[in-house]
N, C-alpha and C. Protein backbone atom coordinates (compact mmCIF):
# COMPACT_ATOMS: atom_id res chain seq x y z
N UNK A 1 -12.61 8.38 -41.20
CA UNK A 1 -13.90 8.72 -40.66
C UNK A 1 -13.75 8.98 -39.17
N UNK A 2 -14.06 10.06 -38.48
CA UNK A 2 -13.54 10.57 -37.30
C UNK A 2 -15.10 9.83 -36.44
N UNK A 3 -14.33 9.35 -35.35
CA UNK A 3 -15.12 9.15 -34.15
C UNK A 3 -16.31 10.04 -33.65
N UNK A 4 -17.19 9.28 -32.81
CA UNK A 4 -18.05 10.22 -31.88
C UNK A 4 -17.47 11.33 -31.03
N UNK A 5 -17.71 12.59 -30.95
CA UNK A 5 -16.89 13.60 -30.25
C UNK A 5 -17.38 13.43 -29.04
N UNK A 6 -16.27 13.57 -28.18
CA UNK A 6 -16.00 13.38 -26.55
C UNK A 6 -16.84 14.33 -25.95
N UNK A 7 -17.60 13.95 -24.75
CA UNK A 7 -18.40 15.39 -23.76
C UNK A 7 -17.38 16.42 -23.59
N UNK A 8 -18.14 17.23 -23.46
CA UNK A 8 -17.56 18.64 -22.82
C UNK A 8 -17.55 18.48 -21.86
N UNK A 9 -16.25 18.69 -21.18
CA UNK A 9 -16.37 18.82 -19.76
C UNK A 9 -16.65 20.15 -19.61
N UNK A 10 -17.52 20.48 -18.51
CA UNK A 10 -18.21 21.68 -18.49
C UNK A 10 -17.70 21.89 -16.14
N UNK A 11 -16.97 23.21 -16.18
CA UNK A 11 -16.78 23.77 -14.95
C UNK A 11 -17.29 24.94 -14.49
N UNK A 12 -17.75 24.93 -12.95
CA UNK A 12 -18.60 26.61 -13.12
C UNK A 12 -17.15 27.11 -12.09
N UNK A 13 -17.49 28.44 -12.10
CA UNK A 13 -16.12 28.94 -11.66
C UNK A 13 -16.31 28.76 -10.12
N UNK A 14 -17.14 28.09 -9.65
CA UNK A 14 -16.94 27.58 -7.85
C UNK A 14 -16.11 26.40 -8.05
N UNK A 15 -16.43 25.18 -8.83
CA UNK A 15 -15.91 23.92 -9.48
C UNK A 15 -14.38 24.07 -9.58
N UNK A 16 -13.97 25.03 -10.55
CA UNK A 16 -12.62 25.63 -11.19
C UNK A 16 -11.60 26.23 -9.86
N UNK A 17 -12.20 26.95 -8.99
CA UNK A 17 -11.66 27.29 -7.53
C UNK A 17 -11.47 26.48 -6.66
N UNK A 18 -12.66 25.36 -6.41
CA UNK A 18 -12.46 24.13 -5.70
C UNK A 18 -11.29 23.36 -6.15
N UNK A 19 -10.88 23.33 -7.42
CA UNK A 19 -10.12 22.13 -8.52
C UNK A 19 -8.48 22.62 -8.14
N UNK A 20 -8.81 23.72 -8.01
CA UNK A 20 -7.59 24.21 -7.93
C UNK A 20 -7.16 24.77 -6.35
N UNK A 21 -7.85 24.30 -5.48
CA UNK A 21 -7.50 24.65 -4.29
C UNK A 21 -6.47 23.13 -3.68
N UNK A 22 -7.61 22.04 -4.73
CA UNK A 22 -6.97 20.76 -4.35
C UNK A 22 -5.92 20.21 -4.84
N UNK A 23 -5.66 21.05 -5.99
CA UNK A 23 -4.27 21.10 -6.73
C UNK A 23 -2.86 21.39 -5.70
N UNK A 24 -3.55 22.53 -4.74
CA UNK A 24 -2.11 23.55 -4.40
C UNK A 24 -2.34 22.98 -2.99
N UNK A 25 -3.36 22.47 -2.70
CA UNK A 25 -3.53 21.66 -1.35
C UNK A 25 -2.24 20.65 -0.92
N UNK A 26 -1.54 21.21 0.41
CA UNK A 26 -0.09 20.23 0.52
C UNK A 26 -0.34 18.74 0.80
N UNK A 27 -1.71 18.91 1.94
CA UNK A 27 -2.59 17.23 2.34
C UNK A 27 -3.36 16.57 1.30
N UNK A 28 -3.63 16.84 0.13
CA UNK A 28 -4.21 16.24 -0.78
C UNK A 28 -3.28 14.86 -1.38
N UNK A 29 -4.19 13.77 -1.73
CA UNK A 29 -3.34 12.81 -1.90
C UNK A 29 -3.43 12.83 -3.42
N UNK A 30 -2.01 12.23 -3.98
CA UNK A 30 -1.96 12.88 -4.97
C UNK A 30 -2.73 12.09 -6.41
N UNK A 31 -3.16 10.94 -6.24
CA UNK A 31 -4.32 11.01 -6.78
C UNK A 31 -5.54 11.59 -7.16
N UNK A 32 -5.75 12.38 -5.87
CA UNK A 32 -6.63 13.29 -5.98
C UNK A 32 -6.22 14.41 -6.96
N UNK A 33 -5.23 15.14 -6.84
CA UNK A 33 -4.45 16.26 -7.27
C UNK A 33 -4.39 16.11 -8.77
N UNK A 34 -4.27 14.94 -9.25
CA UNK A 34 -3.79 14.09 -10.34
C UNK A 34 -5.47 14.29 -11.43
N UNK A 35 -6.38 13.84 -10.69
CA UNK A 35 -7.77 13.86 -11.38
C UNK A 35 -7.80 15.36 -11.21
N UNK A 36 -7.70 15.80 -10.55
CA UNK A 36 -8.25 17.63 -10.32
C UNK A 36 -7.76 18.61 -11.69
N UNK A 37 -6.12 18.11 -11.92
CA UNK A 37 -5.36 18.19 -12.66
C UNK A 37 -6.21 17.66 -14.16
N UNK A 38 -6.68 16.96 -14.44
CA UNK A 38 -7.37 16.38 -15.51
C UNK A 38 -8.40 17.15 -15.96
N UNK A 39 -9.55 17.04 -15.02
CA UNK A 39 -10.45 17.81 -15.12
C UNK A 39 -10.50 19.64 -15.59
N UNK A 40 -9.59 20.12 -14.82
CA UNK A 40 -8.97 21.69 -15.30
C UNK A 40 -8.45 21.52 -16.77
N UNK A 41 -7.65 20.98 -17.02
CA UNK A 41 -6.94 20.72 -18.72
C UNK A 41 -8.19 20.55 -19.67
N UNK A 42 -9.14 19.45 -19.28
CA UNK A 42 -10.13 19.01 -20.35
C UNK A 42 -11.30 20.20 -19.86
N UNK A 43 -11.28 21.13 -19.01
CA UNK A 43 -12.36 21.99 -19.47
C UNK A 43 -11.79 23.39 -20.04
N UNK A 44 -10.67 23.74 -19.65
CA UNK A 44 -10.11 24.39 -20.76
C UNK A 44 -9.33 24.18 -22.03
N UNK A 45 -10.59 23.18 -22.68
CA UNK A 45 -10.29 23.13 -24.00
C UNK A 45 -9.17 21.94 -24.70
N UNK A 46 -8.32 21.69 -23.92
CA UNK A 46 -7.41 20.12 -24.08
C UNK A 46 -8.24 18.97 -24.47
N UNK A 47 -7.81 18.32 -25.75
CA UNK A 47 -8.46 16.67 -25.80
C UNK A 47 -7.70 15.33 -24.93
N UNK A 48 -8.26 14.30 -25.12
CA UNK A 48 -7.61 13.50 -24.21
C UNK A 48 -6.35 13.26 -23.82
N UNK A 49 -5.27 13.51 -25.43
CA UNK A 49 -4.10 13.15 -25.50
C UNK A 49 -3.17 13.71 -25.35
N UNK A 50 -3.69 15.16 -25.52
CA UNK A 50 -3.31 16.35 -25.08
C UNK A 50 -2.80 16.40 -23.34
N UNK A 51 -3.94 16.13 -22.80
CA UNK A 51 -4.09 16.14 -21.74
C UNK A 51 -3.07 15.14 -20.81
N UNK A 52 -3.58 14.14 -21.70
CA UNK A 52 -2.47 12.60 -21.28
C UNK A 52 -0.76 13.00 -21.58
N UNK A 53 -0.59 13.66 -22.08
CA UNK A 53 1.01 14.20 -22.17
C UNK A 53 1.37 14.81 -21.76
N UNK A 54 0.39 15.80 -21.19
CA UNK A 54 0.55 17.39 -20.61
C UNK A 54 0.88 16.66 -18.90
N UNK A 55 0.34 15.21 -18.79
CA UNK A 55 0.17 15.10 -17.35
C UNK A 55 0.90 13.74 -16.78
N UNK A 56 1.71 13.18 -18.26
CA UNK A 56 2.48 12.07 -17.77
C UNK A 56 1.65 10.56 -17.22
N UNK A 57 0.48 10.82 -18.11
CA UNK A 57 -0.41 9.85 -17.44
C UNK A 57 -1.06 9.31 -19.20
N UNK A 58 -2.24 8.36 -18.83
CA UNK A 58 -2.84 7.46 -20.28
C UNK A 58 -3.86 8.23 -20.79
N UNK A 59 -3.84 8.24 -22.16
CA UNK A 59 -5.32 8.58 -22.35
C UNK A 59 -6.48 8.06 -21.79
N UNK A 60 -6.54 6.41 -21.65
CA UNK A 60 -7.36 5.74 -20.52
C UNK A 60 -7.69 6.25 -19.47
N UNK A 61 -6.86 6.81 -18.37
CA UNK A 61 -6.92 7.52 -17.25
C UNK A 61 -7.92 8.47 -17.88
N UNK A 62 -7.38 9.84 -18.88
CA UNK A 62 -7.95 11.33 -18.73
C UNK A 62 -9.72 10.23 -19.10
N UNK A 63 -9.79 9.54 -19.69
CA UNK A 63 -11.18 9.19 -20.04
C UNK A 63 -12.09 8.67 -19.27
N UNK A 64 -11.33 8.06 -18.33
CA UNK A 64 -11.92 7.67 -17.61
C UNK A 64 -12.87 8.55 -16.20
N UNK A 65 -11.62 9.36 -15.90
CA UNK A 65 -12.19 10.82 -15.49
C UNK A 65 -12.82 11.99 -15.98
N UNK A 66 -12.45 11.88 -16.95
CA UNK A 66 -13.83 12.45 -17.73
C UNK A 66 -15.54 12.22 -17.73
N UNK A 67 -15.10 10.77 -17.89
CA UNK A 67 -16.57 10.29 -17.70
C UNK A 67 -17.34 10.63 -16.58
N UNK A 68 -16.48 10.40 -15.42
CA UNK A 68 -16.62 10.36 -14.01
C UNK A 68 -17.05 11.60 -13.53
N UNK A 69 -16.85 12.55 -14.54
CA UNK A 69 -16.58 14.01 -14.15
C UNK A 69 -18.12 14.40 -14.20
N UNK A 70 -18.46 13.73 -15.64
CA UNK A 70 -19.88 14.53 -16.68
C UNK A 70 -20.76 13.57 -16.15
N UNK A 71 -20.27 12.14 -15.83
CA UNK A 71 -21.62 11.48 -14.62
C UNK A 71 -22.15 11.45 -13.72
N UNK A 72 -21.41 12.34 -12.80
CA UNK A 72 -21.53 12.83 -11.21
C UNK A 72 -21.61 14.33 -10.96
N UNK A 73 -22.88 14.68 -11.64
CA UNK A 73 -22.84 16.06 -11.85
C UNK A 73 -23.32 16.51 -10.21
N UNK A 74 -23.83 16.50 -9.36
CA UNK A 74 -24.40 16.75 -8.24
C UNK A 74 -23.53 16.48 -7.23
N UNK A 75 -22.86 15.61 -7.56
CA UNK A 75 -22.28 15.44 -6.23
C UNK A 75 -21.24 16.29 -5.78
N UNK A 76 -20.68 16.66 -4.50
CA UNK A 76 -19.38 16.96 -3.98
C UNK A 76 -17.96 16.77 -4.82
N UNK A 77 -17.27 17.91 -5.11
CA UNK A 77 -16.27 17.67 -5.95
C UNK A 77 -15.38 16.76 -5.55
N UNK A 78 -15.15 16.58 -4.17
CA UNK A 78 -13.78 15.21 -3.78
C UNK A 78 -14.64 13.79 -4.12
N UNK A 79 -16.42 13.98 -4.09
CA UNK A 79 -16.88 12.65 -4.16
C UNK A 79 -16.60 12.20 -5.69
N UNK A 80 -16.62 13.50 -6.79
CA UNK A 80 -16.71 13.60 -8.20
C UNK A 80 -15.47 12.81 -8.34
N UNK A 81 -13.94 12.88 -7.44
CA UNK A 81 -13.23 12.69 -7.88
C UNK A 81 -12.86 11.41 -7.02
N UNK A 82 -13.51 10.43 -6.56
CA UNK A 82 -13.19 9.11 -6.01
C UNK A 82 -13.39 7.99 -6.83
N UNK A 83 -13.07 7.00 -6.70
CA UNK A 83 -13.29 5.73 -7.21
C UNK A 83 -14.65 5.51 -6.97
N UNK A 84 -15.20 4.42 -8.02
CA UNK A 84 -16.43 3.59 -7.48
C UNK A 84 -16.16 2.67 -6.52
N UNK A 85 -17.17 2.42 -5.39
CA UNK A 85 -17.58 1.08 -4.72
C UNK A 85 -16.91 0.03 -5.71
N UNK A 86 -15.79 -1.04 -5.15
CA UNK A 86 -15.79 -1.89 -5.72
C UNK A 86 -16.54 -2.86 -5.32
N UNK A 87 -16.81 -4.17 -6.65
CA UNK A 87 -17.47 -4.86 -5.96
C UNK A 87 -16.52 -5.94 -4.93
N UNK A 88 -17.28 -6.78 -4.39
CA UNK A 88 -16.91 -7.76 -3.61
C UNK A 88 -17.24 -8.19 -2.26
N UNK A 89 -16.77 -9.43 -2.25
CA UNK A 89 -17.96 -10.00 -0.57
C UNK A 89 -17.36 -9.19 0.37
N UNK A 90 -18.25 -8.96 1.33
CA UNK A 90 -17.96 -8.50 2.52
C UNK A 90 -17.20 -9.24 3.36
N UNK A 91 -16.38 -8.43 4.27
CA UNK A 91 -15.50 -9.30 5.23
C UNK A 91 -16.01 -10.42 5.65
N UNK A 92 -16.00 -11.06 6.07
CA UNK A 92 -15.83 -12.61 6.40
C UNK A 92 -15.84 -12.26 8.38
N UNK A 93 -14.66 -12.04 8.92
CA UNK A 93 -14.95 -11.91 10.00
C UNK A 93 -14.51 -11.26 10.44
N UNK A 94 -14.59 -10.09 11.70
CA UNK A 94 -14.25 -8.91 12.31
C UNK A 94 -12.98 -8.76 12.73
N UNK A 95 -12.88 -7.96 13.07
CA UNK A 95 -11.24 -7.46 13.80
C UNK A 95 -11.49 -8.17 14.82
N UNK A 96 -12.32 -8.02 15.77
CA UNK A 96 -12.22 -8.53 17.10
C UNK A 96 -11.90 -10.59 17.03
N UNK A 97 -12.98 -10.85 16.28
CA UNK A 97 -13.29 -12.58 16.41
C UNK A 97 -11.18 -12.57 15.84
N UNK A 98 -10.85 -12.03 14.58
CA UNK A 98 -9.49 -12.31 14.38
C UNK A 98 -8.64 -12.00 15.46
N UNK A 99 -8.39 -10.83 16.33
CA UNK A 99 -8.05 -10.92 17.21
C UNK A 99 -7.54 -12.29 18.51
N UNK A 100 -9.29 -12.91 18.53
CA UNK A 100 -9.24 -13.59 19.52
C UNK A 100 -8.93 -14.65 18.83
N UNK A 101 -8.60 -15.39 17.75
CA UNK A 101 -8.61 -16.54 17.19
C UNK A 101 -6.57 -16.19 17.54
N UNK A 102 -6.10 -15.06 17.08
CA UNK A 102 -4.46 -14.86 17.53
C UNK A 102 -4.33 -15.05 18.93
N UNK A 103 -4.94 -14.63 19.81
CA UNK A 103 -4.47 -14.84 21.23
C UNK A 103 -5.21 -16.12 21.29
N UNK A 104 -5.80 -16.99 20.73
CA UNK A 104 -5.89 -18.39 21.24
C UNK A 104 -4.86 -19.38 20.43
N UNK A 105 -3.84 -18.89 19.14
CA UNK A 105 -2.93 -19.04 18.91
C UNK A 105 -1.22 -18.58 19.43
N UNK A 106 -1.71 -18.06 20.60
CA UNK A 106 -0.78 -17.27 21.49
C UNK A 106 -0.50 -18.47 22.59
N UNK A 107 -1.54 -19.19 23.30
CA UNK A 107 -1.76 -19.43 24.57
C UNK A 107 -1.25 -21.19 24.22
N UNK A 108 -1.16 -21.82 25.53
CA UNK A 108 -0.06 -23.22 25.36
C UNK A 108 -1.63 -23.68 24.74
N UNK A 109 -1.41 -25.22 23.75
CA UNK A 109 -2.93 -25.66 23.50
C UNK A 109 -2.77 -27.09 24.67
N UNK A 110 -2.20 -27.11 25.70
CA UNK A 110 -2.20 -27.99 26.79
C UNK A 110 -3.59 -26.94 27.40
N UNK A 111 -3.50 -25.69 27.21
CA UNK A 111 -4.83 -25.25 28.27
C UNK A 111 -6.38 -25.77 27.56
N UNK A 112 -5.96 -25.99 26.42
CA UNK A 112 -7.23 -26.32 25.64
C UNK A 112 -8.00 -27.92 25.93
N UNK A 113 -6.59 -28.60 26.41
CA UNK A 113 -7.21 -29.96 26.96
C UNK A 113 -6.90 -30.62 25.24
N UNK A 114 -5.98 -30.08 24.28
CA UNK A 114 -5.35 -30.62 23.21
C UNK A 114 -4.08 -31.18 24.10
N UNK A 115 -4.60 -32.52 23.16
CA UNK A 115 -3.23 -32.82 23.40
C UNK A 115 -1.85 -33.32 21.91
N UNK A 116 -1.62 -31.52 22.01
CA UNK A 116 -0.92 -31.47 20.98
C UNK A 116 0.27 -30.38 21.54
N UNK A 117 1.46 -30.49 21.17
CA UNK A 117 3.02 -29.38 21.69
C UNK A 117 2.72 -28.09 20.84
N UNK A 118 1.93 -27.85 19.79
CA UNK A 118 1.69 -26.77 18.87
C UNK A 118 0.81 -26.93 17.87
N UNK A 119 0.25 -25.35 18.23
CA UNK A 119 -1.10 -25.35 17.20
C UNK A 119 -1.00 -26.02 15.75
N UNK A 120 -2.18 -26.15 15.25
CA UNK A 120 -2.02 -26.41 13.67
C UNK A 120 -2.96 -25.54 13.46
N UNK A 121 -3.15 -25.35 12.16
CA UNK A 121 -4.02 -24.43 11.74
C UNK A 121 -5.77 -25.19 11.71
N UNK A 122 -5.31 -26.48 11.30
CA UNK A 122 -6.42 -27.18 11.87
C UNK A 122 -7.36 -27.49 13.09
N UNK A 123 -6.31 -27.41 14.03
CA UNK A 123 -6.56 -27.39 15.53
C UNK A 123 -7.18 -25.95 16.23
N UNK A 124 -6.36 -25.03 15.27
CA UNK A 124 -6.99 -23.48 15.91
C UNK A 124 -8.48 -23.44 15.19
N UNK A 125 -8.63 -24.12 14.26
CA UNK A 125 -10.11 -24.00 13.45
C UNK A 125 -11.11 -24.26 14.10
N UNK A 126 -10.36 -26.06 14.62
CA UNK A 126 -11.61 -26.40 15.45
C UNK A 126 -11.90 -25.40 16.97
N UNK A 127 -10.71 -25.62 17.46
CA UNK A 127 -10.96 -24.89 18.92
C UNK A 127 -11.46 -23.39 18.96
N UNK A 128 -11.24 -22.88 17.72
CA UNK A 128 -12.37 -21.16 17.19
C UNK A 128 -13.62 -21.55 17.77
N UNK A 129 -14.23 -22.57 16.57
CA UNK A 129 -15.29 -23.18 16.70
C UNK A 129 -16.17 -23.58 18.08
N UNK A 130 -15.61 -24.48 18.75
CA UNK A 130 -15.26 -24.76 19.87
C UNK A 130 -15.60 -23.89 20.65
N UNK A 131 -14.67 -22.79 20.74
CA UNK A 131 -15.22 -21.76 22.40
C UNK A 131 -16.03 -20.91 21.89
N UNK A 132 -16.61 -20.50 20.60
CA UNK A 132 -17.92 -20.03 19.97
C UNK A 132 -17.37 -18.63 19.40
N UNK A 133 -16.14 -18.60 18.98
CA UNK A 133 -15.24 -17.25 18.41
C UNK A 133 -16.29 -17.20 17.27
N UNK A 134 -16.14 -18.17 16.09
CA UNK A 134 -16.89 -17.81 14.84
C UNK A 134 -18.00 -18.94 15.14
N UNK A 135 -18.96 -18.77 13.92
CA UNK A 135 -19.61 -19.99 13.82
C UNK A 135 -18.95 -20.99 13.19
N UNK A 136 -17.96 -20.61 12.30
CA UNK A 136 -17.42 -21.68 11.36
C UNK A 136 -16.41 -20.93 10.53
N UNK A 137 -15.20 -21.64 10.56
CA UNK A 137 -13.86 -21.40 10.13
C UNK A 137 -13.50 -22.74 9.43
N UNK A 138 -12.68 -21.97 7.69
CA UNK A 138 -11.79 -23.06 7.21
C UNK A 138 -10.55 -23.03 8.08
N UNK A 139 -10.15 -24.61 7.62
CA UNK A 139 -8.32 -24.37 8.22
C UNK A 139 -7.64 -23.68 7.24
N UNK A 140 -7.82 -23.74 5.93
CA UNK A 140 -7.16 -22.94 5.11
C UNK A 140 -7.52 -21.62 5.27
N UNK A 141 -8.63 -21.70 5.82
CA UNK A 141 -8.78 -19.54 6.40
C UNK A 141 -7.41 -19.06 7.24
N UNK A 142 -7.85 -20.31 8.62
CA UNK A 142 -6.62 -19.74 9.69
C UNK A 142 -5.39 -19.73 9.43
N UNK A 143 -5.02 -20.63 8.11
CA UNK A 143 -3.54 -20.82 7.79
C UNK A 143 -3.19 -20.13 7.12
N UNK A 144 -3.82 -19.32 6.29
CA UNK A 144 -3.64 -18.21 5.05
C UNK A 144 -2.96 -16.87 6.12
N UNK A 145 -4.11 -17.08 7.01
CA UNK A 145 -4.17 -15.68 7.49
C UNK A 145 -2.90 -15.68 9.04
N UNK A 146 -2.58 -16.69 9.51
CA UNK A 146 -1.43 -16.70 10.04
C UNK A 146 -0.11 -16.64 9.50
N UNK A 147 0.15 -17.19 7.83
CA UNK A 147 1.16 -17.31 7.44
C UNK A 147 1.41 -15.85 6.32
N UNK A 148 0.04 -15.01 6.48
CA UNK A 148 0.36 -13.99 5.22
C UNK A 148 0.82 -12.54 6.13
N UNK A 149 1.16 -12.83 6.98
CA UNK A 149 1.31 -11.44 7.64
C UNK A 149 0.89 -10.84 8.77
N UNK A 150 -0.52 -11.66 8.85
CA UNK A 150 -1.55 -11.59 9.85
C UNK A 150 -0.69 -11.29 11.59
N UNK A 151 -0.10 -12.51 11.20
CA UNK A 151 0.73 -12.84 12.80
C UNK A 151 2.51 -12.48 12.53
N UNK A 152 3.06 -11.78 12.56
CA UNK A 152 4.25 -12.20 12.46
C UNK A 152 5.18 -11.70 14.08
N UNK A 153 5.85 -12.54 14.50
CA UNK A 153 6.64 -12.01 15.75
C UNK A 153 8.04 -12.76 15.24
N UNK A 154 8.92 -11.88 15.60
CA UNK A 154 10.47 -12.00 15.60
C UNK A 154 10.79 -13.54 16.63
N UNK A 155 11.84 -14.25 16.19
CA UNK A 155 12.36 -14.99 17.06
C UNK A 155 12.73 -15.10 18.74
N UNK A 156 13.52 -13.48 18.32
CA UNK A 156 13.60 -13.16 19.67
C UNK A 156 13.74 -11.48 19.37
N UNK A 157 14.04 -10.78 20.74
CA UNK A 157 13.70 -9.26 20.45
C UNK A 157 14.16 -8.38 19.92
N UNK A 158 13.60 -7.38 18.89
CA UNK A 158 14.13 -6.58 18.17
C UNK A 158 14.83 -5.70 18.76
N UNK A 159 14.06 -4.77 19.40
CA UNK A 159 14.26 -3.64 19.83
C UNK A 159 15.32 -3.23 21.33
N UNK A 160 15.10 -4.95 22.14
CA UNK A 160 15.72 -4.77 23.44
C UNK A 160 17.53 -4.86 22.82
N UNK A 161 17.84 -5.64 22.13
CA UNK A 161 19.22 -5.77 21.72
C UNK A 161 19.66 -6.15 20.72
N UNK A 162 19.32 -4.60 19.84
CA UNK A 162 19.73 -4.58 18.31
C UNK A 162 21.05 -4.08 18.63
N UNK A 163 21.70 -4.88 17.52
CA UNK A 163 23.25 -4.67 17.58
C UNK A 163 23.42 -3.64 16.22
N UNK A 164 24.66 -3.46 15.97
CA UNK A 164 24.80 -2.84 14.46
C UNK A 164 24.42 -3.74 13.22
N UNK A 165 23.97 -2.32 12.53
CA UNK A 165 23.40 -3.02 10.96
C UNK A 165 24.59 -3.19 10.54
N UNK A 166 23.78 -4.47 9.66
CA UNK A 166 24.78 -4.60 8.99
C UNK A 166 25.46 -4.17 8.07
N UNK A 167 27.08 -4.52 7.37
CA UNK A 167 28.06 -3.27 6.96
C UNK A 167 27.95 -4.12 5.49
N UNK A 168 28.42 -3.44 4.45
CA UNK A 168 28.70 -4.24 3.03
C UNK A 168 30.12 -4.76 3.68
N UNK A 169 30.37 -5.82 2.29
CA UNK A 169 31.42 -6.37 2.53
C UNK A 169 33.10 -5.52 2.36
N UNK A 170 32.99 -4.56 2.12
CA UNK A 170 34.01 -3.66 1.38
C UNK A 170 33.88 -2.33 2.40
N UNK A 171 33.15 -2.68 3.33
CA UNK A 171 32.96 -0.89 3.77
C UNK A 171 34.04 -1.07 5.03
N UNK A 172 35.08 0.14 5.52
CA UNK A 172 34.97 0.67 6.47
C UNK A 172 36.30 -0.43 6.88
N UNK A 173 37.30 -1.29 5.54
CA UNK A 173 38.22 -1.88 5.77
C UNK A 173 39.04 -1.08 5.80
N UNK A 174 40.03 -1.14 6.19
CA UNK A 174 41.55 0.19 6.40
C UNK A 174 42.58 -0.53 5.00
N UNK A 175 42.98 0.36 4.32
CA UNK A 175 43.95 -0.33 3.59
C UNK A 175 45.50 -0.04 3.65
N UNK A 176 46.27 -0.94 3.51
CA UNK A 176 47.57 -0.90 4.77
C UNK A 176 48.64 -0.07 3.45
N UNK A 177 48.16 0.57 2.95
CA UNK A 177 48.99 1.93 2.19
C UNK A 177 49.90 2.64 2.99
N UNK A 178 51.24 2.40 2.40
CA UNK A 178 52.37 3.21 3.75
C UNK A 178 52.11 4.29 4.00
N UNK A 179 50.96 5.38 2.34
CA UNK A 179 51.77 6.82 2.78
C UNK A 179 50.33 7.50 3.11
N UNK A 180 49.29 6.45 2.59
CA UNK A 180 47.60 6.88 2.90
C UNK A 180 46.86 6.06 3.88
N UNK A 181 46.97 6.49 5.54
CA UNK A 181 46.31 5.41 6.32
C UNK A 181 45.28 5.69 6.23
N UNK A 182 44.49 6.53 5.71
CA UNK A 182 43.44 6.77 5.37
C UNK A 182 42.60 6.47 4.28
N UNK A 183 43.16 5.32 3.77
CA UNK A 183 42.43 5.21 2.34
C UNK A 183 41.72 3.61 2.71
N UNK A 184 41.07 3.63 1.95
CA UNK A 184 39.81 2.59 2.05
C UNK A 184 39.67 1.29 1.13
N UNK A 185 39.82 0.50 1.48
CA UNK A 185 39.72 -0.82 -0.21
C UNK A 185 38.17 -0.87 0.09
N UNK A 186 38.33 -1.03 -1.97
CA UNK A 186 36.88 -0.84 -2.19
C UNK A 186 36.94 -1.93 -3.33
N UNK A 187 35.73 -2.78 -3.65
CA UNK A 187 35.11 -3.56 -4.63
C UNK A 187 36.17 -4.68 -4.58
N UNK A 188 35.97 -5.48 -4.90
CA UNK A 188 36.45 -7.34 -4.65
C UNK A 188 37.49 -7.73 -5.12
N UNK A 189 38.42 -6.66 -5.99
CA UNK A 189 39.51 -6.54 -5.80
C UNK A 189 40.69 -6.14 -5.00
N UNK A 190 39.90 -5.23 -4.22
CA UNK A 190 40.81 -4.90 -3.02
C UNK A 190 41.44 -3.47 -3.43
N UNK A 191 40.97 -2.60 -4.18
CA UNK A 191 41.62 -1.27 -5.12
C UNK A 191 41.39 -0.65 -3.88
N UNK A 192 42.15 0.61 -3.99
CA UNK A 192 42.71 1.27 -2.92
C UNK A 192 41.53 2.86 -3.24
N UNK A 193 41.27 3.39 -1.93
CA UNK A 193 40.48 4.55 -2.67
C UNK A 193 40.81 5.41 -1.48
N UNK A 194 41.25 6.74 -1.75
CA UNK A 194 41.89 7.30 -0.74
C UNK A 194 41.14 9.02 -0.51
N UNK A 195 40.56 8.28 0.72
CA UNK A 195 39.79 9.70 1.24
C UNK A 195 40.02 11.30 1.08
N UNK A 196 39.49 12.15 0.91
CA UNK A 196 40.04 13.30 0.24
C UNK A 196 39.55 14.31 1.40
């Protein structure tokens, strides 16, 4: 017993020109390119699976854009072809307040009138608090967000005195061959491989 038949995707030939401008478009990201690609196949006549093979992608995907296609009839074709609003809470707190909560994790906390040799994440919570950065910070906020990436600085400097990368263990040894000084030991045996 065969299923409910799928919408027509339906294109007017401004739609079909647009679809395909964003196809051959070099700045288009290729997601975009990817749905544009979908949409052209399923209005000339391709079913989902068709489509899904023709494009190295799921039938899930072509369906999903499909839908997206025949529900957003009005709108702008790049809007036709975006994601929904996801849901979820809004940021929590700004670039700037994070900012200043790092440079008060920057500075000695002897200026703070702590008397502590180094921040804690607890200590930066309160002292946020404190000079009126947020209204209110977890310590597990500031500690998440210092230890996930947020903050990261090198030991000491990258860029002033990088030495050479480093070599594999096998590269660039000389192998003491009487008649090939040119040949190279390679892999953890020590086999001889002689430059050509």
């Amino acid at each position: 017993m065969p299923g409910p038949k799928p919408p027509i995707v339906l294109v007017t030939e401004d739609e079909r020109h647009a679809l395909e401008q964003l196809t051959h478009a070099h700045k288009t990201a290729q997601q975009l390119v990817l749905r544009a690609r979908i949409i052209l196949l399923l209005a000339a006549g391709r079913n989902a699976p068709e489509t899904a093979r023709a494009l190295g992608t799921t039938r899930k995907t072509v369906r999903l854009w499909r839908r997206h296609w025949c529900t957003r009839p009005a709108r702008p074709i790049r809007e036709r072809l975006q994601d929904e609003e996801r849901p979820g809470a809004p940021a929590t707190f700004t670039a700037e307040e994070w900012c200043q909560i790092v440079a008060l994790a920057c500075e000695p906390p002897g200026l703070s009138g702590r008397p502590i040799s180094q921040w804690t994440a607890r200590e930066l919570a309160d002292e946020a608090v404190t000079r009126g950065i947020v209204p209110q910070i977890s310590t597990r906020h500031v500690g998440r967000f210092l230890t996930s990436g947020g903050v990261n600085t090198a030991s000491e400097p990258v860029l002033a005195q990088r030495g050479p990368g480093p070599r594999r263990r096998d590269e660039d040894r000389r192998c003491d061959h009487p008649l090939r000084p040119s040949a190279r030991l390679v892999g953890s045996r020590g086999a001889c491989l002689v430059d050509r």
